[in-house]
PDB file of N, CA and C in Angstrom:
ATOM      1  N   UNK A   1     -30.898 -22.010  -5.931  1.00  0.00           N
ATOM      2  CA  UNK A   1     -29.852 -21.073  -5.589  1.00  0.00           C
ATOM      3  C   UNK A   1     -28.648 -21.858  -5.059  1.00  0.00           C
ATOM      4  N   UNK A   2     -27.549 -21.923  -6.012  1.00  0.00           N
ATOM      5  CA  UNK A   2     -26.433 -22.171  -5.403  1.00  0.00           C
ATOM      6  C   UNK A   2     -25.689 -21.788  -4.202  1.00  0.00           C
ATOM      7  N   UNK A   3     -24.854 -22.539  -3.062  1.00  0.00           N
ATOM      8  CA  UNK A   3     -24.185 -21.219  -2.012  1.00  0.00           C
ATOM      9  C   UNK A   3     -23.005 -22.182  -2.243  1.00  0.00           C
ATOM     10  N   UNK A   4     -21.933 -21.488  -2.129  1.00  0.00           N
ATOM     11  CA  UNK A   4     -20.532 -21.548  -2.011  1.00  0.00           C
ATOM     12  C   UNK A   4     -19.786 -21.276  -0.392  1.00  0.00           C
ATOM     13  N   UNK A   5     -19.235 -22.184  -0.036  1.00  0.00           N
ATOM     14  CA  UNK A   5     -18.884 -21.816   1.234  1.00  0.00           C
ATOM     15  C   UNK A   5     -17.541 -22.558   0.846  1.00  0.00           C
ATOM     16  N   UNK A   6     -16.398 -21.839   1.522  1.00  0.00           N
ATOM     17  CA  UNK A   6     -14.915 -22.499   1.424  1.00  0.00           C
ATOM     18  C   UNK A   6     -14.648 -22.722   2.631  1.00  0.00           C
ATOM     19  N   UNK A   7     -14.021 -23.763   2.725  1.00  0.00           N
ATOM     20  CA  UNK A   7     -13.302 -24.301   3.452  1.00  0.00           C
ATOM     21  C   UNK A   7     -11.711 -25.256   3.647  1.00  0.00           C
ATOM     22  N   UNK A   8     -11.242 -25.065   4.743  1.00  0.00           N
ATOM     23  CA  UNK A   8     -10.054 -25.664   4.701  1.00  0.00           C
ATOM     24  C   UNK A   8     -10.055 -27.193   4.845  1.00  0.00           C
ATOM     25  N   UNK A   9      -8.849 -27.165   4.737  1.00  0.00           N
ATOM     26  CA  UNK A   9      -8.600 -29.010   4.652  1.00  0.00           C
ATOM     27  C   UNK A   9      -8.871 -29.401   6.010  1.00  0.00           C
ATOM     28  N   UNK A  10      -8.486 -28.895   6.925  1.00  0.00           N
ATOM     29  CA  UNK A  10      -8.681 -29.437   8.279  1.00  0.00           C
ATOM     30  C   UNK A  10     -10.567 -29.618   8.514  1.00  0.00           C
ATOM     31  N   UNK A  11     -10.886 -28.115   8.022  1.00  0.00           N
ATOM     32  CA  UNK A  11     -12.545 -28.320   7.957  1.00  0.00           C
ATOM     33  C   UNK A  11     -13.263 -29.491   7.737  1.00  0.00           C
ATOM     34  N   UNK A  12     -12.889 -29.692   6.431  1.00  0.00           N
ATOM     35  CA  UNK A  12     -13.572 -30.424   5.698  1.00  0.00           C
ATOM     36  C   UNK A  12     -13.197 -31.796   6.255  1.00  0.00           C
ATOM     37  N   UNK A  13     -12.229 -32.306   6.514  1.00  0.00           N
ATOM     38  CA  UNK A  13     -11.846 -33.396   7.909  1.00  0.00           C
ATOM     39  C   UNK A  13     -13.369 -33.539   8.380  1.00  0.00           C
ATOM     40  N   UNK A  14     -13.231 -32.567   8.810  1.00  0.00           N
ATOM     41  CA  UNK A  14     -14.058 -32.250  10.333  1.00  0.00           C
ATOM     42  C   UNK A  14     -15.394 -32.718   9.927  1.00  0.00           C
ATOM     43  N   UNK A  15     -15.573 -31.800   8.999  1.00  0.00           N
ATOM     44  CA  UNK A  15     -17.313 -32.150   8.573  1.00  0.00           C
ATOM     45  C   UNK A  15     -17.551 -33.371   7.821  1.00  0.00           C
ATOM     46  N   UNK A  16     -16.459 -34.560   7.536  1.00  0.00           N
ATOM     47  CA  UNK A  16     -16.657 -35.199   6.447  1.00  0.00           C
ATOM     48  C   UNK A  16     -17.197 -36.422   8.016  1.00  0.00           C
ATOM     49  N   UNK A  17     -16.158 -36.434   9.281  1.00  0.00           N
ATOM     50  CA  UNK A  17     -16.512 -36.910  10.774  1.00  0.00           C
ATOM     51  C   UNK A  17     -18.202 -37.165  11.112  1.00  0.00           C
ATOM     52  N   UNK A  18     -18.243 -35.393  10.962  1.00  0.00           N
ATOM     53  CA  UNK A  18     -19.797 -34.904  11.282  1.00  0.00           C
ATOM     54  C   UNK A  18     -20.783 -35.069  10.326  1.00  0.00           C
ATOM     55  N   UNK A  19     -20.629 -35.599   9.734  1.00  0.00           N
ATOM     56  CA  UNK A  19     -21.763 -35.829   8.289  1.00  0.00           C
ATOM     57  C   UNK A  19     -22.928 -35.877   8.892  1.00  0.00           C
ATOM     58  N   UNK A  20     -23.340 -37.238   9.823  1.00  0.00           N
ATOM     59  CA  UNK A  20     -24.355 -37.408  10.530  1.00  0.00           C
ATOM     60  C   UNK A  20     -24.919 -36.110  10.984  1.00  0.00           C
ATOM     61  N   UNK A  21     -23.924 -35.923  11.502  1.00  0.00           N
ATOM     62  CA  UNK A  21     -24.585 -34.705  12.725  1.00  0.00           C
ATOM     63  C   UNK A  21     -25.013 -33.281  11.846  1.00  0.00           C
ATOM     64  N   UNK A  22     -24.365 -33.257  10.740  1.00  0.00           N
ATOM     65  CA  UNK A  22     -24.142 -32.291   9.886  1.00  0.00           C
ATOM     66  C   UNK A  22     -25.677 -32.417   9.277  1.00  0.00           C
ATOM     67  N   UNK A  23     -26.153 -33.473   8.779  1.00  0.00           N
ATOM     68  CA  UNK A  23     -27.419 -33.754   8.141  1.00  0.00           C
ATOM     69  C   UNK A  23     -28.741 -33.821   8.602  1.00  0.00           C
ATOM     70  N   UNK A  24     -28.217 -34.034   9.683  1.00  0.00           N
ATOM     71  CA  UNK A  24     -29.456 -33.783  10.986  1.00  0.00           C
ATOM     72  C   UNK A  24     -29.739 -32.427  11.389  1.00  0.00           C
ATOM     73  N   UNK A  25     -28.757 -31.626  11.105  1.00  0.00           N
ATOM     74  CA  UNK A  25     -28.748 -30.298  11.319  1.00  0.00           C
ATOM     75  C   UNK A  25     -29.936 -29.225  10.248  1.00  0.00           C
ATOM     76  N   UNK A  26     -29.172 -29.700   9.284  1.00  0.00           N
ATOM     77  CA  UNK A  26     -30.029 -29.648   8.092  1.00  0.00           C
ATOM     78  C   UNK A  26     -31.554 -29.990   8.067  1.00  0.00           C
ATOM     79  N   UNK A  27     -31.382 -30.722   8.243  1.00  0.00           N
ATOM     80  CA  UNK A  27     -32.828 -31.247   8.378  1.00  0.00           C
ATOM     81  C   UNK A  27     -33.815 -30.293   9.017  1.00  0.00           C
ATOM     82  N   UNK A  28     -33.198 -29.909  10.710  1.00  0.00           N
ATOM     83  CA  UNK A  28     -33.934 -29.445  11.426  1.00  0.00           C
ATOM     84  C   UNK A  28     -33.586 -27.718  11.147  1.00  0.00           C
ATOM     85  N   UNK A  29     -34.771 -26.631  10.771  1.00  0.00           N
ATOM     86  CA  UNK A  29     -35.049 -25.563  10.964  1.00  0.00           C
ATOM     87  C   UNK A  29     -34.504 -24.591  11.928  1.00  0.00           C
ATOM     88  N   UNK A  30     -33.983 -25.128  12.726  1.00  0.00           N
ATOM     89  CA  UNK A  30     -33.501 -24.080  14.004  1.00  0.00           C
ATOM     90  C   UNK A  30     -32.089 -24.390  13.935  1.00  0.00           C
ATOM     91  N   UNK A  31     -31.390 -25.920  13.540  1.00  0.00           N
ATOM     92  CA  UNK A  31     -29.800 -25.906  13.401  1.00  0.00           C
ATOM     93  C   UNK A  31     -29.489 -25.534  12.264  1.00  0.00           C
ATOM     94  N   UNK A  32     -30.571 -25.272  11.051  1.00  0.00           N
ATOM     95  CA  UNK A  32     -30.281 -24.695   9.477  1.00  0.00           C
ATOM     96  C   UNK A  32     -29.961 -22.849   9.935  1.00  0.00           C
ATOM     97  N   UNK A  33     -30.703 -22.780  10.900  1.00  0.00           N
ATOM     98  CA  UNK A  33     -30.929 -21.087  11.201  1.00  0.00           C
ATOM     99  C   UNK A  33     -29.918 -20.976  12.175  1.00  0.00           C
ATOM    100  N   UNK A  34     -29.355 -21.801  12.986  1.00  0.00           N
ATOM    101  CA  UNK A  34     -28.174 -21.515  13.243  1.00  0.00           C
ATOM    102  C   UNK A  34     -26.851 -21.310  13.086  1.00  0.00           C
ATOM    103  N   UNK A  35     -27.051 -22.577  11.650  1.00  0.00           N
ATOM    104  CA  UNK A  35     -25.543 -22.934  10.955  1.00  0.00           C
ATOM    105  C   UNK A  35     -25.901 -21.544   9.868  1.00  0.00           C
ATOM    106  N   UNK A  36     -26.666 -21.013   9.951  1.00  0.00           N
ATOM    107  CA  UNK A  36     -26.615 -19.643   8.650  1.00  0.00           C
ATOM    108  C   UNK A  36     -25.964 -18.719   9.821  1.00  0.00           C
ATOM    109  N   UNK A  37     -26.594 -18.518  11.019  1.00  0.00           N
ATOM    110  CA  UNK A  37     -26.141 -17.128  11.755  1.00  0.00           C
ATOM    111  C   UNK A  37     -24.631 -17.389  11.875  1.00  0.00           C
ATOM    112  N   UNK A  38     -24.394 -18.688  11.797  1.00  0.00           N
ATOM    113  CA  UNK A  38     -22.822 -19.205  12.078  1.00  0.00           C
ATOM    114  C   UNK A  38     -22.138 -18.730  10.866  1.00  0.00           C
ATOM    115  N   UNK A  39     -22.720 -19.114   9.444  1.00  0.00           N
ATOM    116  CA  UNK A  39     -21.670 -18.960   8.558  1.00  0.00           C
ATOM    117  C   UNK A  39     -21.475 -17.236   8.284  1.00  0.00           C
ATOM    118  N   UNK A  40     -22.943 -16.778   8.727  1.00  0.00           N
ATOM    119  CA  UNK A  40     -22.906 -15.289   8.510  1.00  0.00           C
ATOM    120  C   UNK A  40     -21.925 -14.497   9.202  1.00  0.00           C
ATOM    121  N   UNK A  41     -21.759 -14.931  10.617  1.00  0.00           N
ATOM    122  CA  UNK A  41     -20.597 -14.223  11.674  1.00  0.00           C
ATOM    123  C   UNK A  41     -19.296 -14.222  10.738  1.00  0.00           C
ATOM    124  N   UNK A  42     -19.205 -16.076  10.569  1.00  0.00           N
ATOM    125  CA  UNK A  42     -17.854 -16.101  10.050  1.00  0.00           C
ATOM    126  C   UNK A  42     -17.382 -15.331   8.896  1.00  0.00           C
ATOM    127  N   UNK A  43     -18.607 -15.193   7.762  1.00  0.00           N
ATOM    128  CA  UNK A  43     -18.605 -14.051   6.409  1.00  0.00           C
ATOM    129  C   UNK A  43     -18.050 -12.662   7.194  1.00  0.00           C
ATOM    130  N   UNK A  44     -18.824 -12.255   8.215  1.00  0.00           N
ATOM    131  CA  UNK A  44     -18.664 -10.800   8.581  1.00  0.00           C
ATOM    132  C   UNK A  44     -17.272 -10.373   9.112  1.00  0.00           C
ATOM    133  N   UNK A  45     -16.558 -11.875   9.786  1.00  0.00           N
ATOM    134  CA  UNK A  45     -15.244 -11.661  10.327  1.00  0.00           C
ATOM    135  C   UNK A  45     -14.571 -11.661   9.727  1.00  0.00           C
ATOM    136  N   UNK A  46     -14.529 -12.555   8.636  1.00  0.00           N
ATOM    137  CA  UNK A  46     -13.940 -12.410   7.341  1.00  0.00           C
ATOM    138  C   UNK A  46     -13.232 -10.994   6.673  1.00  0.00           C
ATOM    139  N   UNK A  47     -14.599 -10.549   6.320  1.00  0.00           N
ATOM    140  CA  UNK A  47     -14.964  -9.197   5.886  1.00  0.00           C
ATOM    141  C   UNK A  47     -14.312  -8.353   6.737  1.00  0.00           C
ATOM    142  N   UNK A  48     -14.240  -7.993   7.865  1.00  0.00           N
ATOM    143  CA  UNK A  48     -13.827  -6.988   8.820  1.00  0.00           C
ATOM    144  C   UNK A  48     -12.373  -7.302   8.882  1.00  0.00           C
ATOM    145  N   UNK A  49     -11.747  -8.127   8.791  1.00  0.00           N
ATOM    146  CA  UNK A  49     -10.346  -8.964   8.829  1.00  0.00           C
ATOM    147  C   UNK A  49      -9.664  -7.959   7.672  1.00  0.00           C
ATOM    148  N   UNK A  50     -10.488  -8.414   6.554  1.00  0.00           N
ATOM    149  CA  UNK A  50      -9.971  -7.866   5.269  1.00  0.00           C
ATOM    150  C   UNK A  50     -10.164  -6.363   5.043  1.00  0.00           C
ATOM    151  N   UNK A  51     -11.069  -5.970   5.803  1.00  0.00           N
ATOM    152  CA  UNK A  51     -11.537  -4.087   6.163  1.00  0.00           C
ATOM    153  C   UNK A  51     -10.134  -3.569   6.657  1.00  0.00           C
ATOM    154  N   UNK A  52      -9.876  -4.312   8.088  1.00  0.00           N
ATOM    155  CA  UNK A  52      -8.976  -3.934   8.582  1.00  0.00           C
ATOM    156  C   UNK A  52      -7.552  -3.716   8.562  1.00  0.00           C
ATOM    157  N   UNK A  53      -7.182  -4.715   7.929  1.00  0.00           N
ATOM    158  CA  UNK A  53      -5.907  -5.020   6.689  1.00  0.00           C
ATOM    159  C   UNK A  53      -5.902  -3.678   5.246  1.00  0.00           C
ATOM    160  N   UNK A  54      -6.939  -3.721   4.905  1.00  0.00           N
ATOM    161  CA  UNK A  54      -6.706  -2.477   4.246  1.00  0.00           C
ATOM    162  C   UNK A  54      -6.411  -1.641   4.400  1.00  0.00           C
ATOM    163  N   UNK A  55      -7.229  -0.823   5.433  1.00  0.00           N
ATOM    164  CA  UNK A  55      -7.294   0.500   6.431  1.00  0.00           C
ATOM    165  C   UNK A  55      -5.492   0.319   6.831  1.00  0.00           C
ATOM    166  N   UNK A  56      -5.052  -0.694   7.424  1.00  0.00           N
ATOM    167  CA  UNK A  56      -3.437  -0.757   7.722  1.00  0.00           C
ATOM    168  C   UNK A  56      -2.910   0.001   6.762  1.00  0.00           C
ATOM    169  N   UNK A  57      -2.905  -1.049   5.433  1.00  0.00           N
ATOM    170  CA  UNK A  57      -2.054  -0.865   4.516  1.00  0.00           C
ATOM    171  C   UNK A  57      -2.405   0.557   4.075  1.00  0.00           C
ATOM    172  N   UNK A  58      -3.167   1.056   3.934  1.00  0.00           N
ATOM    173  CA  UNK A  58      -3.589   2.851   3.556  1.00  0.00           C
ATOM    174  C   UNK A  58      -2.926   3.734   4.429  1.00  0.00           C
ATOM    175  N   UNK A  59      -3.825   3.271   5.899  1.00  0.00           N
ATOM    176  CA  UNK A  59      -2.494   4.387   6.791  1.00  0.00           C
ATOM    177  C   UNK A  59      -1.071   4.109   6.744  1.00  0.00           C
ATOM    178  N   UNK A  60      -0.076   3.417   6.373  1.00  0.00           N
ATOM    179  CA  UNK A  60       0.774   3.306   5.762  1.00  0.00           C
ATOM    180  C   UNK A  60       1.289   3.504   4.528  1.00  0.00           C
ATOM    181  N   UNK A  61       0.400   3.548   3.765  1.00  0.00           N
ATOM    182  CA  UNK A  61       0.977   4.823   2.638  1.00  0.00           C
ATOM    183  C   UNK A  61       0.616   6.142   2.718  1.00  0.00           C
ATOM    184  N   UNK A  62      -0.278   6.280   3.539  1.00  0.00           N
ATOM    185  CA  UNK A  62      -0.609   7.893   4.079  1.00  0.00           C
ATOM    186  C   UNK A  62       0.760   8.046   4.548  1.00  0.00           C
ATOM    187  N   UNK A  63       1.487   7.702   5.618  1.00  0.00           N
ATOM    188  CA  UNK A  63       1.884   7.915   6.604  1.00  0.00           C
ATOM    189  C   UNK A  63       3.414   7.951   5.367  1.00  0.00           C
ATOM    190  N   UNK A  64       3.617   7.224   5.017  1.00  0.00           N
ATOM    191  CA  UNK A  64       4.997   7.299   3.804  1.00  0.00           C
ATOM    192  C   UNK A  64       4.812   8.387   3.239  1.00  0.00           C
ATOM    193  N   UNK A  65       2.731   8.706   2.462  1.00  0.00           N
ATOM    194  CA  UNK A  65       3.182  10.248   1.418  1.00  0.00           C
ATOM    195  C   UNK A  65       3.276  11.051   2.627  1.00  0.00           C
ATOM    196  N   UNK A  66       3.247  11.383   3.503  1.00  0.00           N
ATOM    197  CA  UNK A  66       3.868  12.610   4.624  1.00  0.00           C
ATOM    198  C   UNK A  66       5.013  12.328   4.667  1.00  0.00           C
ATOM    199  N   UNK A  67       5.723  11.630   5.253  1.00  0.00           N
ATOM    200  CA  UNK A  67       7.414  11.589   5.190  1.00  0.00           C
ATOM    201  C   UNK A  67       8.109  12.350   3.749  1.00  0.00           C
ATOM    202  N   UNK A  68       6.999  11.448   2.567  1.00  0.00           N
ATOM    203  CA  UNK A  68       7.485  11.827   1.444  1.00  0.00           C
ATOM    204  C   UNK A  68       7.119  13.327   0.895  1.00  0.00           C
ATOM    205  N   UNK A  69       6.461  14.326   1.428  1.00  0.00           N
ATOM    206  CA  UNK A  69       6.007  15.300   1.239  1.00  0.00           C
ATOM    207  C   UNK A  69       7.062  16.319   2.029  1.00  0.00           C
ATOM    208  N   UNK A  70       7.096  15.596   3.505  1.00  0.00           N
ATOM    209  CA  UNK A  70       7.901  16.498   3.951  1.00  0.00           C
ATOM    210  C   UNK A  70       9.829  16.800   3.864  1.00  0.00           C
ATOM    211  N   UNK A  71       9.839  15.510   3.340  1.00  0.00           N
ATOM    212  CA  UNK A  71      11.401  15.467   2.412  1.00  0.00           C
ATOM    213  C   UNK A  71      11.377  16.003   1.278  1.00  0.00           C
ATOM    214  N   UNK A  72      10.212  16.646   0.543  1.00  0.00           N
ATOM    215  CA  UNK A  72       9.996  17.485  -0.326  1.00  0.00           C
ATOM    216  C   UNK A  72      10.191  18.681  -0.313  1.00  0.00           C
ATOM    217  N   UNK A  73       9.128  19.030   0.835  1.00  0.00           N
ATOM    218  CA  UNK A  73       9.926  20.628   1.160  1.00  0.00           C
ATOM    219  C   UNK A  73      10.848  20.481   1.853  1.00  0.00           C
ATOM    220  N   UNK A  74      11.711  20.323   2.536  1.00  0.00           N
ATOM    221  CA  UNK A  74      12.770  20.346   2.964  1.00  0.00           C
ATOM    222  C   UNK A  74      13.921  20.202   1.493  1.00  0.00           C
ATOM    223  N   UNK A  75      13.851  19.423   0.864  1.00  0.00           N
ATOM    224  CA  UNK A  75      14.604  19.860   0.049  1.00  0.00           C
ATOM    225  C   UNK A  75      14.443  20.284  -1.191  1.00  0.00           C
ATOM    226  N   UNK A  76      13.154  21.103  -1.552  1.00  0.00           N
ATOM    227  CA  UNK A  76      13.058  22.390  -1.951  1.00  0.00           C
ATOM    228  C   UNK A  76      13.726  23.765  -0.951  1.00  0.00           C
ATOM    229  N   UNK A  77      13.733  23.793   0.007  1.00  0.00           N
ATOM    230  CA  UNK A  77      14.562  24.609   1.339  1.00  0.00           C
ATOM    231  C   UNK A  77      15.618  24.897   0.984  1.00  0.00           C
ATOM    232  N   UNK A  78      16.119  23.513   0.695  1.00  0.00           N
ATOM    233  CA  UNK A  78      17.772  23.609   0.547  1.00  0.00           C
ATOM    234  C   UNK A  78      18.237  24.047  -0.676  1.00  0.00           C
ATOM    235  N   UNK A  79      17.446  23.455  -2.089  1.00  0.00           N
ATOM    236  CA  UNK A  79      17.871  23.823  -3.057  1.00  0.00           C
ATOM    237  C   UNK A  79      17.600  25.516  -3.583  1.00  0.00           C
ATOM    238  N   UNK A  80      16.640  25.949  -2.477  1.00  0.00           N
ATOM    239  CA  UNK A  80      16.391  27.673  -2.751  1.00  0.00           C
ATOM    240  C   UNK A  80      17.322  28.162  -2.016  1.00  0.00           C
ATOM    241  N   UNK A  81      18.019  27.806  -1.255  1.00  0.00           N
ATOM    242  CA  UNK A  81      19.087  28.230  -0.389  1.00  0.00           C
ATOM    243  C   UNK A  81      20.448  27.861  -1.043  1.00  0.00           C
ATOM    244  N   UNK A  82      20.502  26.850  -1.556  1.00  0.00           N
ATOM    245  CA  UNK A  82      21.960  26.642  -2.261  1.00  0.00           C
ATOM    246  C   UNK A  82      22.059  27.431  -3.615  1.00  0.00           C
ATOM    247  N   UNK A  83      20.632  27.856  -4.103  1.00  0.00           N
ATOM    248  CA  UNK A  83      20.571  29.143  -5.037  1.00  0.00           C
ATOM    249  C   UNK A  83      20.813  30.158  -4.855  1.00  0.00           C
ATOM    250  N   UNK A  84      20.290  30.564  -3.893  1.00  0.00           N
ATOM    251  CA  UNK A  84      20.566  32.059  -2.892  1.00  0.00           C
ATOM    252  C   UNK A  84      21.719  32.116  -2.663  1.00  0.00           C
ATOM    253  N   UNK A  85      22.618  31.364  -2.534  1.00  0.00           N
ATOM    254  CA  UNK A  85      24.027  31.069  -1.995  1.00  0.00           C
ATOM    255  C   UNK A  85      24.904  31.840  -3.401  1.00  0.00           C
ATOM    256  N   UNK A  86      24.693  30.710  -4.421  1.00  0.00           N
ATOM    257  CA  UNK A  86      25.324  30.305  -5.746  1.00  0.00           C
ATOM    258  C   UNK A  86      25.064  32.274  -6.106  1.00  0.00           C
ATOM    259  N   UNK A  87      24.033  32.521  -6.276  1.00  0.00           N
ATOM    260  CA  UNK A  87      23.492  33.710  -6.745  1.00  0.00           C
ATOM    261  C   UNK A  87      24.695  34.931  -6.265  1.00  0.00           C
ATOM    262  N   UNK A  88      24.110  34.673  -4.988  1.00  0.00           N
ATOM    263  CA  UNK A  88      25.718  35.599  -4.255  1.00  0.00           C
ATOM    264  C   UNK A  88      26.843  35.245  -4.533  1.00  0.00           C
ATOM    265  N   UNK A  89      27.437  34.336  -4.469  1.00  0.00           N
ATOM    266  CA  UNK A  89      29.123  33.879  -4.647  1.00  0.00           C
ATOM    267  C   UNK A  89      29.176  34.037  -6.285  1.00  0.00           C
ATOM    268  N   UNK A  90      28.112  34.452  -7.432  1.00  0.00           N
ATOM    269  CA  UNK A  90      27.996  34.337  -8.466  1.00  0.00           C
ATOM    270  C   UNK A  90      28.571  36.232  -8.639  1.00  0.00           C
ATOM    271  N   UNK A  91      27.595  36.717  -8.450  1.00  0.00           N
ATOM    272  CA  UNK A  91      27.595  37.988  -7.664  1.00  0.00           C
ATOM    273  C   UNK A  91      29.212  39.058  -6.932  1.00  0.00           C
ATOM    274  N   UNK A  92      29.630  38.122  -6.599  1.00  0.00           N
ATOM    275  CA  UNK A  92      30.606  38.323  -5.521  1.00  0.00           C
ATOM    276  C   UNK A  92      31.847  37.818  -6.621  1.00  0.00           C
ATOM    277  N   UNK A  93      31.919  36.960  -7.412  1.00  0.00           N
ATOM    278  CA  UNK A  93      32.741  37.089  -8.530  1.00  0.00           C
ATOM    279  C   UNK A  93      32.834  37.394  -9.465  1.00  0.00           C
ATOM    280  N   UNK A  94      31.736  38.378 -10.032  1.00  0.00           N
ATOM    281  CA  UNK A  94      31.485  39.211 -10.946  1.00  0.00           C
ATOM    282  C   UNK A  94      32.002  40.410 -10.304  1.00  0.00           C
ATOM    283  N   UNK A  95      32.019  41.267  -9.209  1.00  0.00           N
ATOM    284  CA  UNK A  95      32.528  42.217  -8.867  1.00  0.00           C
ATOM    285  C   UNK A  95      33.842  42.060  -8.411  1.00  0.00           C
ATOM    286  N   UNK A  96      34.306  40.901  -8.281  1.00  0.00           N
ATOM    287  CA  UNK A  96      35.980  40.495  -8.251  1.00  0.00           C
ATOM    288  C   UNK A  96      36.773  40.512  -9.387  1.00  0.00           C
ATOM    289  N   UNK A  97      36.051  40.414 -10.688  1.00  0.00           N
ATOM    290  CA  UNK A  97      36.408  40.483 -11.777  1.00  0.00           C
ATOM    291  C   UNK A  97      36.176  41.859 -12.902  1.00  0.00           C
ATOM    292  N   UNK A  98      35.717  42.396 -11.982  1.00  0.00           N
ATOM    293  CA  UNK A  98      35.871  43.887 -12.353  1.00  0.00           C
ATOM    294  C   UNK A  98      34.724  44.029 -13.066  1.00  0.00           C
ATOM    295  N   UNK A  99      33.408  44.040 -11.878  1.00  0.00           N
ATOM    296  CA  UNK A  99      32.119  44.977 -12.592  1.00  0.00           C
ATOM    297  C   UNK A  99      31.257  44.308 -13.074  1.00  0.00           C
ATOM    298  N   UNK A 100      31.578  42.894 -13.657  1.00  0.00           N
ATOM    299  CA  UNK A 100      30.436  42.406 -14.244  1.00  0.00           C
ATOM    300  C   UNK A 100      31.156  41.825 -16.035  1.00  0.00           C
ATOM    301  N   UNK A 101      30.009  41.710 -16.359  1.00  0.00           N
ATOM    302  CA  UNK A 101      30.263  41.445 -18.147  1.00  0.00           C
ATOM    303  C   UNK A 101      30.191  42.666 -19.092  1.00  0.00           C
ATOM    304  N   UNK A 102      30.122  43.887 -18.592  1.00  0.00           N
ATOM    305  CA  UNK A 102      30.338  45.196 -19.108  1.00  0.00           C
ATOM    306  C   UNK A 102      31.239  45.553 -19.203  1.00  0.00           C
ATOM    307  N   UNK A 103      31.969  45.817 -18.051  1.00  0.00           N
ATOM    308  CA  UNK A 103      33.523  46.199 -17.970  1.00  0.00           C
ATOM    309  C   UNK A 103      34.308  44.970 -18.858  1.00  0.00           C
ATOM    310  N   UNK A 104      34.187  43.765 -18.914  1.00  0.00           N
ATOM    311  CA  UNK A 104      34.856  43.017 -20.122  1.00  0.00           C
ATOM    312  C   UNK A 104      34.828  43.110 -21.632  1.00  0.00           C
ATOM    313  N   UNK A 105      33.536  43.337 -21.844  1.00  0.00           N
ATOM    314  CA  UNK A 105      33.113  43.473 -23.382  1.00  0.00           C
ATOM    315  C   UNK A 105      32.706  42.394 -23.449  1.00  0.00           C
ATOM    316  N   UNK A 106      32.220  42.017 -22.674  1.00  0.00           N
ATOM    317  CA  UNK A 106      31.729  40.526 -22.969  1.00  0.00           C
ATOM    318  C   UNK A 106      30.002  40.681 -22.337  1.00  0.00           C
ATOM    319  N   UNK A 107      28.941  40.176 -23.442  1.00  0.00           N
ATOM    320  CA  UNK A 107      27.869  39.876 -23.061  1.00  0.00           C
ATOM    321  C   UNK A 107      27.847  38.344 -22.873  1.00  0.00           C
ATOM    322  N   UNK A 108      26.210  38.471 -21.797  1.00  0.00           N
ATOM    323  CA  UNK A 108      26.125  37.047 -21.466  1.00  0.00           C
ATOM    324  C   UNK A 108      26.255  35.952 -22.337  1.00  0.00           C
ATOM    325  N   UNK A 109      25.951  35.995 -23.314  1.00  0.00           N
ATOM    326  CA  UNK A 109      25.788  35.037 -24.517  1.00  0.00           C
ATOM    327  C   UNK A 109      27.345  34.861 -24.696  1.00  0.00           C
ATOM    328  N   UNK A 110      27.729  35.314 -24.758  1.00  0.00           N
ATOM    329  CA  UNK A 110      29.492  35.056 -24.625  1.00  0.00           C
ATOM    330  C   UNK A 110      30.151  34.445 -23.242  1.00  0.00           C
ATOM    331  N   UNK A 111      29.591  34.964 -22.308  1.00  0.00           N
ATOM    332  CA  UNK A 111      30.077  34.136 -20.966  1.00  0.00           C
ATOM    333  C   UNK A 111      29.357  32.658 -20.866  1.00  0.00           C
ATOM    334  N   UNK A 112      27.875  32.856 -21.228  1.00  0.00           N
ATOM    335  CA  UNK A 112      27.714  31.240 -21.208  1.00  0.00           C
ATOM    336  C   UNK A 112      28.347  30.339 -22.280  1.00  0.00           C
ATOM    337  N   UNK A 113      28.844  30.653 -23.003  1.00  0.00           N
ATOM    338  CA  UNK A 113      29.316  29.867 -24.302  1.00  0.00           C
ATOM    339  C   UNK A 113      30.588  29.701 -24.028  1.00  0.00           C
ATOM    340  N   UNK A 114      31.318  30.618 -23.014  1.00  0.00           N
ATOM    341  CA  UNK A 114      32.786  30.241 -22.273  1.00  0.00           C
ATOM    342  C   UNK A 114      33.687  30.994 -23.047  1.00  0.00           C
ATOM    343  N   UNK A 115      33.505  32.522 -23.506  1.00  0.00           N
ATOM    344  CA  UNK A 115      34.535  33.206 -24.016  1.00  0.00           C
ATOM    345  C   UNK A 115      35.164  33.911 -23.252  1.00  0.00           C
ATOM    346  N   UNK A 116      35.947  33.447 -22.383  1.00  0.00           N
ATOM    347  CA  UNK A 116      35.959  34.179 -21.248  1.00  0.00           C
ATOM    348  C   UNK A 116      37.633  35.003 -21.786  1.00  0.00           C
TER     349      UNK A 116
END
């Protein structure tokens, strides 16, 4: 069974120092079972490092689609309101102009096409 363990340049410094001590370790059953609980912590911190960094980056796009949700309705708000508006002042110059598109002789199909 192969194991892969990475390490940095400074590490590997380190352990290239400790060889001795490193091999003796090995050797003995209780520093093999230690240097595993060791590399295991370091795997798990690893792991939780990179858990935690995620979880960030998620609640941060959570937290953007709410901003972005709520600049949604809000300006759905506005644009049903600048309709409501338009509708009336639409409204309000149709009866300034005497009645509508009846009293002209003019149907809609003629006012949108600009026969005015």
């Amino acid at each position: 069974m192969a194991l892969w363990i990475e390490v940095s340049p400074e590490e590997l410094d380190e352990i290239k120092r400790r060889k001795n001590a490193i091999e003796a370790r090995f050797r003995d059953i209780e520093g093999l079972e230690r240097t595993l609980k060791a590399l295991r912590m370091r795997l798990l911190r690893e792991k939780k490092e990179r858990l935690e960094k995620k979880l960030n980056e998620m609640e941060e796009h959570y937290r953007e689609l709410v901003e972005f949700e709520e600049r949604a309705r809000k300006d759905r708000e506005f644009m049903l309101n600048l309709r409501r508006e338009l509708s009336l002042e639409n409204r309000e110059l149709r009866e300034r102009l005497g009645g509508g598109d009846e009293d002209n002789r003019l149907g809609k199909r003629e006012v949108a096409e600009g026969h005015l």
